[in-house]
Protein backbone atom coordinates (compact mmCIF):
# COMPACT_ATOMS: atom_id res chain seq x y z
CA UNK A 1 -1.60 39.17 166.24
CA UNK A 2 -5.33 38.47 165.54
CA UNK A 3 -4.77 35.08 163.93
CA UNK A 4 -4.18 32.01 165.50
CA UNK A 5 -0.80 29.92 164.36
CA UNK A 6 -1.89 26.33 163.31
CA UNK A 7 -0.49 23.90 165.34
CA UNK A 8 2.90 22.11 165.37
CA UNK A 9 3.97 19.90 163.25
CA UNK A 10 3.31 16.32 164.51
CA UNK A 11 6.80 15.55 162.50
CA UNK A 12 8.55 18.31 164.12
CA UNK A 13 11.63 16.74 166.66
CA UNK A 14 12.44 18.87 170.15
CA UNK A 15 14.38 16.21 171.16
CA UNK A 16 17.10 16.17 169.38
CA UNK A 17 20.59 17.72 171.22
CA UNK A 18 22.45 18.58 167.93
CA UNK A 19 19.45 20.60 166.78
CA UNK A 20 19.87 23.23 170.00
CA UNK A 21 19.00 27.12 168.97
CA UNK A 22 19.65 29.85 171.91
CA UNK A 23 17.47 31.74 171.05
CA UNK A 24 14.36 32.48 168.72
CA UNK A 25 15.83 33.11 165.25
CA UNK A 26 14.32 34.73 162.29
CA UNK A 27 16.82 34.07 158.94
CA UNK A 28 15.74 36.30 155.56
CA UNK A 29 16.66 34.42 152.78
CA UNK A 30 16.53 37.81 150.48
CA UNK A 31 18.08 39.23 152.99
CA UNK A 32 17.43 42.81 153.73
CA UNK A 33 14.14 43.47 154.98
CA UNK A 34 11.88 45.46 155.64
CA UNK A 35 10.54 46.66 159.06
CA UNK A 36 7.06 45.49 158.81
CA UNK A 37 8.36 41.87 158.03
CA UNK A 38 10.75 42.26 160.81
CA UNK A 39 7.65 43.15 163.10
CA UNK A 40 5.34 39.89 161.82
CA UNK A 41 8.44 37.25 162.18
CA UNK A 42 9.05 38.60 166.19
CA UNK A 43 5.29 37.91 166.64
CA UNK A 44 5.91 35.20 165.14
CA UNK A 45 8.88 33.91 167.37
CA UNK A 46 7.17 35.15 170.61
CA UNK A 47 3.91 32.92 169.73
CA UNK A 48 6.34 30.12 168.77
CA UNK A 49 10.23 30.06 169.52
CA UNK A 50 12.61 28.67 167.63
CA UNK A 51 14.17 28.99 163.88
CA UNK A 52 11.54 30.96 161.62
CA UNK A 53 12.78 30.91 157.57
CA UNK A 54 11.57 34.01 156.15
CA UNK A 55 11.53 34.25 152.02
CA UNK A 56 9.44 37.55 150.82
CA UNK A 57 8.24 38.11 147.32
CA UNK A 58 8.93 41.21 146.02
């Protein structure tokens, strides 16, 4: 990724326990996909773990 991601949200909460994710999650709200956008949301993820909401206009 050449880009930089903009910082966090100064809004954002990490300390709430009811909010816990396992893992880095990527949710398509379209839902099939295809593999390029599966390719740019795990860069995303890596760069910044957590829940990524994808929506793709077609």
């Amino acid at each position: 990724m050449r880009g930089k991601l903009p910082p966090p949200d100064p809004f954002e909460s990490f300390d709430d326990p009811r909010l816990v994710i396992p893992a880095p999650t990527s949710v398509f709200l379209k839902g099939c996909t295809t593999p390029d956008a599966e390719r740019v949301a795990r860069a995303i993820l890596a760069a910044r773990p957590g829940l990524l909401l994808i929506c793709v206009a077609d």
